[in-house]
C-alpha atoms as a PDB file:
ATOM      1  CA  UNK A   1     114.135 130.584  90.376  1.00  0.00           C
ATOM      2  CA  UNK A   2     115.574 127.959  92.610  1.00  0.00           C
ATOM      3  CA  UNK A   3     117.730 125.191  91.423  1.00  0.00           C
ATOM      4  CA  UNK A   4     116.031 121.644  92.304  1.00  0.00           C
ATOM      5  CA  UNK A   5     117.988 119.625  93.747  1.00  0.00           C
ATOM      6  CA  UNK A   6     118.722 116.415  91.092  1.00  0.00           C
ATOM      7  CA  UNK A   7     118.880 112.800  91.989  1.00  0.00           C
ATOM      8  CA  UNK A   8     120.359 109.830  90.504  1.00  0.00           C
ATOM      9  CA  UNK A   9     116.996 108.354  88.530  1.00  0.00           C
ATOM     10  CA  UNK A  10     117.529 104.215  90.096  1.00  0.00           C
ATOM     11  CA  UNK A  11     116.036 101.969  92.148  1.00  0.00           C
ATOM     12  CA  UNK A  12     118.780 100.084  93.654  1.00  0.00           C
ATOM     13  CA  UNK A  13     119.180 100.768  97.288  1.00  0.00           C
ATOM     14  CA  UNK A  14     116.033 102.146  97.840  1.00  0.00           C
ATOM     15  CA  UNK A  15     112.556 101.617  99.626  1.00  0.00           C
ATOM     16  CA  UNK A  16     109.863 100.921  97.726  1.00  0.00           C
ATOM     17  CA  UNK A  17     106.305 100.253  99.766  1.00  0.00           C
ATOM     18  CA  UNK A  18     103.765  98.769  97.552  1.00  0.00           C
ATOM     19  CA  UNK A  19     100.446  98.986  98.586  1.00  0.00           C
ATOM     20  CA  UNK A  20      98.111  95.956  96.743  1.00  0.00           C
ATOM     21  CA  UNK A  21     101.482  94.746  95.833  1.00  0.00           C
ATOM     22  CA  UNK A  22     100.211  91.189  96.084  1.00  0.00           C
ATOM     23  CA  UNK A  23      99.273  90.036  92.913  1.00  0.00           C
ATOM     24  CA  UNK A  24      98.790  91.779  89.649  1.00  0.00           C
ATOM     25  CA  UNK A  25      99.889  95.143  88.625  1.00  0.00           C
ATOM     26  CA  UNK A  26     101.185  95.351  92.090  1.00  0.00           C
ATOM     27  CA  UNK A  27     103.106  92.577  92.610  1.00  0.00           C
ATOM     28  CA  UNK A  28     104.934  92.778  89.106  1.00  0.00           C
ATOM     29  CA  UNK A  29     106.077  96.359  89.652  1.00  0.00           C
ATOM     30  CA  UNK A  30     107.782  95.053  93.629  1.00  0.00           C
ATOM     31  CA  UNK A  31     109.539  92.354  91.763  1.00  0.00           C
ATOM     32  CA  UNK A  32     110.649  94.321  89.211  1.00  0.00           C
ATOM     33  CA  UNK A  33     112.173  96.981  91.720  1.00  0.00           C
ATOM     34  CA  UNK A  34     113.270  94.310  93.454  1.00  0.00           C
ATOM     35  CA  UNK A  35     115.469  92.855  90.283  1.00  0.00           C
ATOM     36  CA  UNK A  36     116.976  96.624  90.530  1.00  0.00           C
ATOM     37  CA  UNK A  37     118.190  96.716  94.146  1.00  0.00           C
ATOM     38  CA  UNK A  38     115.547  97.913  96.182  1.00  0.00           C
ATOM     39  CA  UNK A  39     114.180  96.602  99.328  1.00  0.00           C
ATOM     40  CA  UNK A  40     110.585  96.005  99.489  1.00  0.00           C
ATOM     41  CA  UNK A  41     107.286  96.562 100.986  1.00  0.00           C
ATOM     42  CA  UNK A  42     103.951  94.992 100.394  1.00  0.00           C
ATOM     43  CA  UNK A  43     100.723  95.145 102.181  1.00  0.00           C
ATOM     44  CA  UNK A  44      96.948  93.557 101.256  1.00  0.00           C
ATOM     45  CA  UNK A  45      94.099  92.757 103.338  1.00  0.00           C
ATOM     46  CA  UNK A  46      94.503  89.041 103.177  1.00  0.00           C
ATOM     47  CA  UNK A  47      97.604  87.351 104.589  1.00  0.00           C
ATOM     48  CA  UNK A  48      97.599  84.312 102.649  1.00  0.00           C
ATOM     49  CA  UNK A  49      98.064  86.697  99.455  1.00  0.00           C
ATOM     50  CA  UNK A  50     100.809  88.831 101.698  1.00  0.00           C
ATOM     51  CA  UNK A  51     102.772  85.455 102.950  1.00  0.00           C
ATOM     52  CA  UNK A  52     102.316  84.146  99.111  1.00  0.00           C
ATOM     53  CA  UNK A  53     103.606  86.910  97.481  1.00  0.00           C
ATOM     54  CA  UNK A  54     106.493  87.665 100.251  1.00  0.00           C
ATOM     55  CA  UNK A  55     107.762  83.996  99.501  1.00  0.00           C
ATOM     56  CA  UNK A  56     107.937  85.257  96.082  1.00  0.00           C
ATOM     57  CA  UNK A  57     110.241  88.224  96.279  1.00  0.00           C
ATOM     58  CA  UNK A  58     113.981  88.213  97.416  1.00  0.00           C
ATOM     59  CA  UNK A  59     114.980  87.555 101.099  1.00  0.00           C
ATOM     60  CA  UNK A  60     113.853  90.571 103.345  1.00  0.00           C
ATOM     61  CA  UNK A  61     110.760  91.588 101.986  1.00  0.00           C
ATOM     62  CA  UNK A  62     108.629  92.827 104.598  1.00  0.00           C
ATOM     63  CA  UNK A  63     105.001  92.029 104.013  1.00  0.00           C
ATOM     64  CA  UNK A  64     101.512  92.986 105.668  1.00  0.00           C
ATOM     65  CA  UNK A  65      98.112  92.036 106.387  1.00  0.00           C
ATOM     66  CA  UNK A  66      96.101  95.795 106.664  1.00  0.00           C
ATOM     67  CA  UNK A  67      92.706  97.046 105.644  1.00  0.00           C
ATOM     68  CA  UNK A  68      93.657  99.792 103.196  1.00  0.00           C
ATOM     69  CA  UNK A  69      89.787 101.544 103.914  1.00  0.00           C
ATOM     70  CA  UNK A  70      90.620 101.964 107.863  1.00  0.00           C
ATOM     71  CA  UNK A  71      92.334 105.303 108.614  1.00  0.00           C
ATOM     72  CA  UNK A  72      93.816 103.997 112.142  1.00  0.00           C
ATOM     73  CA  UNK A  73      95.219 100.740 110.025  1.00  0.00           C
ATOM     74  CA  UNK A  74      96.538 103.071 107.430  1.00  0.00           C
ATOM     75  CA  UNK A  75      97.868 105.602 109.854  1.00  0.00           C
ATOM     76  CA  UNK A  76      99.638 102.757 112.081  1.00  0.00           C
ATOM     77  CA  UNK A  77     101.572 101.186 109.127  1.00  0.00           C
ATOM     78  CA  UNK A  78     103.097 104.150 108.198  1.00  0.00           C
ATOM     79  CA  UNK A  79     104.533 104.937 111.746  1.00  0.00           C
ATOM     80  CA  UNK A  80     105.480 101.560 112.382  1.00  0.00           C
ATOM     81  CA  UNK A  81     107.577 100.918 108.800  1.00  0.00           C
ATOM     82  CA  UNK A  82     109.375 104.481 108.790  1.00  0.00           C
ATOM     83  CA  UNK A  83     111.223 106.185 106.079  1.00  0.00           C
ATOM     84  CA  UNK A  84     110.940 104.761 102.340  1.00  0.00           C
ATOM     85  CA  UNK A  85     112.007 106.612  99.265  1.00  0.00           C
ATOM     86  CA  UNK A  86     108.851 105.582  97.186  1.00  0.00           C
ATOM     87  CA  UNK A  87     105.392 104.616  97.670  1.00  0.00           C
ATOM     88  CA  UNK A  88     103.048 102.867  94.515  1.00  0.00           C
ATOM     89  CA  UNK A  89      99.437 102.016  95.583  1.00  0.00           C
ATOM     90  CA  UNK A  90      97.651  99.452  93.086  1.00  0.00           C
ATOM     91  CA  UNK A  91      95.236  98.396  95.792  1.00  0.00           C
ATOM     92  CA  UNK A  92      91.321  97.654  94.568  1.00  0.00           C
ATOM     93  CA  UNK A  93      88.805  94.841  94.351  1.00  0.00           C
ATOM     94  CA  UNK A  94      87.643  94.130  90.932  1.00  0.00           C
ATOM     95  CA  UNK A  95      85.069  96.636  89.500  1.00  0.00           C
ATOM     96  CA  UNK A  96      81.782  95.056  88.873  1.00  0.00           C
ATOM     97  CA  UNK A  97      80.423  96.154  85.234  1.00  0.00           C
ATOM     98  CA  UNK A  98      76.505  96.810  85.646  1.00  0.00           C
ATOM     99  CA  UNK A  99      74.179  99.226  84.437  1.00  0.00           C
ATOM    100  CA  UNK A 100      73.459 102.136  86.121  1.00  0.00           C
ATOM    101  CA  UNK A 101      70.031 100.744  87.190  1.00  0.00           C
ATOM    102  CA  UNK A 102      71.019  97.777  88.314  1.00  0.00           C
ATOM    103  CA  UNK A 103      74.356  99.175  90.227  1.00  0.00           C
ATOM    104  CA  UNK A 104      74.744  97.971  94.221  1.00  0.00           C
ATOM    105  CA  UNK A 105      75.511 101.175  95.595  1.00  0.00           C
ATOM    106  CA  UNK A 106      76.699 100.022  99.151  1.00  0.00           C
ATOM    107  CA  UNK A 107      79.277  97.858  97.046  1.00  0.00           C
ATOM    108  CA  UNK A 108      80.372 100.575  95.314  1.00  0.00           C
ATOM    109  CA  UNK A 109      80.332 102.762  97.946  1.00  0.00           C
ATOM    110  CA  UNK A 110      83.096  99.904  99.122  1.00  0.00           C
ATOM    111  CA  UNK A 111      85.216  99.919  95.631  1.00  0.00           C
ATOM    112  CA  UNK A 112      85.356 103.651  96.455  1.00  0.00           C
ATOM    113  CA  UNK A 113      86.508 103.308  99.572  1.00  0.00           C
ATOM    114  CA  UNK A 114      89.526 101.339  99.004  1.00  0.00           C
ATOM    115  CA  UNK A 115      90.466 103.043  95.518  1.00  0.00           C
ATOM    116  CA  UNK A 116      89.838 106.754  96.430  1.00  0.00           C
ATOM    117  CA  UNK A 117      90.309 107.033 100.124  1.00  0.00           C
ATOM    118  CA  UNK A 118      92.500 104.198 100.657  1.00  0.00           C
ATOM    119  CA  UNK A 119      94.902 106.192  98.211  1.00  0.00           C
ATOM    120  CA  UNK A 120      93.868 109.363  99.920  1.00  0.00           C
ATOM    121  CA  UNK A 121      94.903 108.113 103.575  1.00  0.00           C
ATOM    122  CA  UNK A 122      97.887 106.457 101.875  1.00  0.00           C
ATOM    123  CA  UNK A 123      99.246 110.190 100.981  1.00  0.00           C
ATOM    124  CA  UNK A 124      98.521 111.526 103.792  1.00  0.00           C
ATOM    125  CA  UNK A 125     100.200 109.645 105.939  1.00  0.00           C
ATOM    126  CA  UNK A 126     102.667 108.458 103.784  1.00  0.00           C
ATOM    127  CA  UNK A 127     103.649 111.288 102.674  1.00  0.00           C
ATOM    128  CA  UNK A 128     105.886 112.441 105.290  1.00  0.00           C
ATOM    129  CA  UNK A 129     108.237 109.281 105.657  1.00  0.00           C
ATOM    130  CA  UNK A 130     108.880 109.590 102.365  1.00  0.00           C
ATOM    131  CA  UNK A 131     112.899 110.784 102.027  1.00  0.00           C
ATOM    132  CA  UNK A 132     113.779 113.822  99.317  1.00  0.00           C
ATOM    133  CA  UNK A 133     113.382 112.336  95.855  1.00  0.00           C
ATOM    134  CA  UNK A 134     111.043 110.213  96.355  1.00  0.00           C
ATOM    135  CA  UNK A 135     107.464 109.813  94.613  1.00  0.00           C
ATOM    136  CA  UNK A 136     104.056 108.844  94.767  1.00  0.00           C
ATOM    137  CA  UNK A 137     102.391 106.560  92.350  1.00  0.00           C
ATOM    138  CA  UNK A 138      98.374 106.138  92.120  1.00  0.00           C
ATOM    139  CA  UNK A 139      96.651 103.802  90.026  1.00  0.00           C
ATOM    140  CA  UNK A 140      93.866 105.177  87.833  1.00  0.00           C
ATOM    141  CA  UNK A 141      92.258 103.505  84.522  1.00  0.00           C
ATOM    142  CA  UNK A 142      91.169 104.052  81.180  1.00  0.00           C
ATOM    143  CA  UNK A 143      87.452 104.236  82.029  1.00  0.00           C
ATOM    144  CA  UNK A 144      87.867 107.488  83.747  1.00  0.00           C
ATOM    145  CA  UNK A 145      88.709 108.841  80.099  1.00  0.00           C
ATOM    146  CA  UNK A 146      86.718 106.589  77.908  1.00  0.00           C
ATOM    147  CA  UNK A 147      84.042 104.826  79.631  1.00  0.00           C
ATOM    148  CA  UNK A 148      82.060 101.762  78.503  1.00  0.00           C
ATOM    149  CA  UNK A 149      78.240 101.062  79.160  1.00  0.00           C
ATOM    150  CA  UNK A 150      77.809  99.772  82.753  1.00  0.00           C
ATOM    151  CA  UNK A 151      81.036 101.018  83.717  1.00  0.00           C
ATOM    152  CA  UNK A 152      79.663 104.247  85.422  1.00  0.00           C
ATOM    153  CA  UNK A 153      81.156 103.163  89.365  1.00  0.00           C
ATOM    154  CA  UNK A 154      84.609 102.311  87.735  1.00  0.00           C
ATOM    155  CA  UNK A 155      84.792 105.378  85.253  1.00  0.00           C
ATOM    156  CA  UNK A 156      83.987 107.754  88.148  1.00  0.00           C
ATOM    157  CA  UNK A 157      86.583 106.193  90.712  1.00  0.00           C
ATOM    158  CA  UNK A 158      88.918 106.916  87.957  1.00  0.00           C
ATOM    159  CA  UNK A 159      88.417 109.910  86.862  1.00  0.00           C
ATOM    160  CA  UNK A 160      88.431 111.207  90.704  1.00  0.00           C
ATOM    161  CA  UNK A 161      92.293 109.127  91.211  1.00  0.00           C
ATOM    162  CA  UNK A 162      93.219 111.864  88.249  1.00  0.00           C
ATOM    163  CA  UNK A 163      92.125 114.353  89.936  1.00  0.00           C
ATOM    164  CA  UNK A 164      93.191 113.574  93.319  1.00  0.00           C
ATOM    165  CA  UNK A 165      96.883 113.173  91.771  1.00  0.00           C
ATOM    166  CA  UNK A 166      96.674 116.033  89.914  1.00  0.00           C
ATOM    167  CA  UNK A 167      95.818 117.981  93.716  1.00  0.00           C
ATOM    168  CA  UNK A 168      98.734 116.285  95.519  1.00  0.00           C
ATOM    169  CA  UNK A 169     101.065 117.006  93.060  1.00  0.00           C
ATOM    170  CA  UNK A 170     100.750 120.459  94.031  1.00  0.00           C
ATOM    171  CA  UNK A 171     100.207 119.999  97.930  1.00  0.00           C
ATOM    172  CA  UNK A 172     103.174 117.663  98.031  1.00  0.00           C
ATOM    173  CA  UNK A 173     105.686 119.154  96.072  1.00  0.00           C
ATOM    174  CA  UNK A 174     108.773 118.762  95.617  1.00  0.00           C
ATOM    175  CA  UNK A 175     107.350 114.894  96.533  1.00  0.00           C
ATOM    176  CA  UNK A 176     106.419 113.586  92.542  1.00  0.00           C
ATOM    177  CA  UNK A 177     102.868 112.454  92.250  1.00  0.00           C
ATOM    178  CA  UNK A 178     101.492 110.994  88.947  1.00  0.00           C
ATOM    179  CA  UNK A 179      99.111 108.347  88.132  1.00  0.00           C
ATOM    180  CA  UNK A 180      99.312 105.436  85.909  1.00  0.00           C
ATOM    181  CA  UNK A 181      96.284 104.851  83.421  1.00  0.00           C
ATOM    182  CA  UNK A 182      96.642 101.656  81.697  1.00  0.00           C
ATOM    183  CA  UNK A 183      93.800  99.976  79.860  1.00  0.00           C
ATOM    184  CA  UNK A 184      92.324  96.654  80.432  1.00  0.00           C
ATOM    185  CA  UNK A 185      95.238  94.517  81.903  1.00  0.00           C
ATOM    186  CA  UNK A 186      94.305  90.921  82.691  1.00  0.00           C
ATOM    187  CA  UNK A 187      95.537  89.116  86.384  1.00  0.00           C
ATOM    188  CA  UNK A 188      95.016  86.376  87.947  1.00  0.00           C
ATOM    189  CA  UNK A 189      92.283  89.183  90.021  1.00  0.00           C
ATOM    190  CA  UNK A 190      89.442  89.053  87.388  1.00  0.00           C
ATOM    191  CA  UNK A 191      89.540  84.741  87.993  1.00  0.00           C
ATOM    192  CA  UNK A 192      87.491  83.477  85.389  1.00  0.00           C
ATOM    193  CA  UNK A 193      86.014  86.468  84.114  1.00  0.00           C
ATOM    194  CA  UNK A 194      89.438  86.955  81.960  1.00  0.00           C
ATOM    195  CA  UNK A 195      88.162  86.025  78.715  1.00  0.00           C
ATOM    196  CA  UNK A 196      84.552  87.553  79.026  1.00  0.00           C
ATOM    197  CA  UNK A 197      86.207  90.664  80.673  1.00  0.00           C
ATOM    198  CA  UNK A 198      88.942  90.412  77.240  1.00  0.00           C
ATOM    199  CA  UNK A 199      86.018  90.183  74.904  1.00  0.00           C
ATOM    200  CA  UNK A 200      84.059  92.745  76.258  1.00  0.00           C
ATOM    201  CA  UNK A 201      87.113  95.392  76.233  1.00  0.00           C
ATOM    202  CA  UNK A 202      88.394  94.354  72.365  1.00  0.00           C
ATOM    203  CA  UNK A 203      85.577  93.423  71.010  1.00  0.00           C
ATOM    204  CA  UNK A 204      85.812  90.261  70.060  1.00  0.00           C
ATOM    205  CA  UNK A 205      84.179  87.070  69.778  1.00  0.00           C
ATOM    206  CA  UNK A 206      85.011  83.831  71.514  1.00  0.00           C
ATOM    207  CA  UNK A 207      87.017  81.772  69.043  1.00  0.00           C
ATOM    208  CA  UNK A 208      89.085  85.628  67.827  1.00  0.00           C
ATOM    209  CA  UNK A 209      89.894  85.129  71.561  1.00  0.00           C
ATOM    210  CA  UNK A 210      92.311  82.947  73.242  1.00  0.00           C
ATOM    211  CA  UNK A 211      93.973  83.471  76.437  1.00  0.00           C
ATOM    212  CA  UNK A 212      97.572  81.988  77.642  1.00  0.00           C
ATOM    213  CA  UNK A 213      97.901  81.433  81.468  1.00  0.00           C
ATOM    214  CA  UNK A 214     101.792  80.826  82.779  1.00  0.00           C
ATOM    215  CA  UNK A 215     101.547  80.977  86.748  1.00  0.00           C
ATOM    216  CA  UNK A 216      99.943  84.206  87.624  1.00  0.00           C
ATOM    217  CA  UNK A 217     100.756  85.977  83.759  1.00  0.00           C
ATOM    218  CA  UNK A 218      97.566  86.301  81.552  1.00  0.00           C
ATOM    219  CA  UNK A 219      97.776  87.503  78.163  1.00  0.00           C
ATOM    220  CA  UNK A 220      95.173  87.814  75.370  1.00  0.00           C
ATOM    221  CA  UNK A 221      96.195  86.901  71.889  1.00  0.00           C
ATOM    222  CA  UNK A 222      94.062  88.999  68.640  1.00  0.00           C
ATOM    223  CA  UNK A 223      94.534  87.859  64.987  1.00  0.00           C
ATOM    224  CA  UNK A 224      95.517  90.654  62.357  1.00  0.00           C
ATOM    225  CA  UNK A 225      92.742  89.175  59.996  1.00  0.00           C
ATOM    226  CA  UNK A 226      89.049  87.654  60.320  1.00  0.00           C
END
């Protein structure tokens, strides 16, 4: 068997591009390479998020304003931004909970787009800038494994980022390609859903439920006893 190669398991010094790395999920994992050394990346679709969250992060964080759904925009970012050591894509609009029957399928058809293809073109053409040792990170969610009534767009986009990491892994190797699955995970993204959106996930009813803004952090707060 060949020996694979090992490398030193830090962030400082290296590229990370973060793709949704805006606000959220995104955002929080570019700072907190950037608090280890690395130079960032972020891109979004809006540039008042992109210049926001750029202002943000340390000095000489390159930010930009691309639709994460078009193939050409996808394609052209890679080639212009070169080499990067690893790529994290948290990109998505917020999933609309509704019943099956009452599901808009051109907007889903739209969710899908950006969570599923947008991470698909973001392999493929990220892929091969990436420098040995890198990885890939994709973004999935626990609806793909334990879905909710009305959440049959959201469970399905999930289960398929699973699956899709689960096929690059192999395409891509010696590249690393896993996905994260967290659970419900309240940002500033969901607006004022948050507490419905928290109640609906735990639960709970309105006064079990209280919710503590700080800037862009939202938490959710549930007492041990009723």
């Amino acid at each position: 068997m060949e020996a694979q190669t090992e490398y030193p398991r830090t962030l400082n010094g290296k590229r990370i591009v973060v793709l949704g790395g805006t606000s959220g999920m995104g955002f929080a994992t570019a700072a907190m390479a950037a608090r280890e050394g690395s130079a960032i990346v972020v891109a979004s679709s809006r540039r008042e998020s992109v210049d926001r969250a750029v202002a943000r992060l340390p000095k000489g964080t390159e930010g930009y304003a691309i639709d994460l759904s078009n193939e050409e925009h996808v394609r052209d970012f890679f080639n212009h931004i070169g080499a990067f050591d690893h790529l994290v894509f948290t990109a998505g609009d917020r999933l609309q909970m509704s019943e099956l029957s009452e599901t808009n399928v051109e907007q889903a058809r739209h969710v899908f787009d950006l969570r599923f293809w947008g991470a698909f073109m973001a392999a493929k053409y990220g892929s091969s800038q990436i420098r040995p040792g890198g990885s890939i990170v994709l973004t999935s969610g626990i609806a793909g494994r334990r879905p909710r009534k009305g959440s049959a767009v959201g469970a399905g986009i999930c289960g398929a980022a699973e699956a899709l990491t689960r096929a690059l892994a192999v395409e891509l190797a010696p590249i690393r390609v896993n996905a994260v699955c967290p659970g419900p995970v309240i940002t500033e993204m969901w607006g004022a859903y948050r507490r419905k959106i928290v109640q609906r996930c735990l639960g709970v009813s309105d006064r079990h439920c209280r919710l503590d803004v700080r800037g862009s952090r939202t938490s959710w707060r549930k007492p041990t006893s009723f």
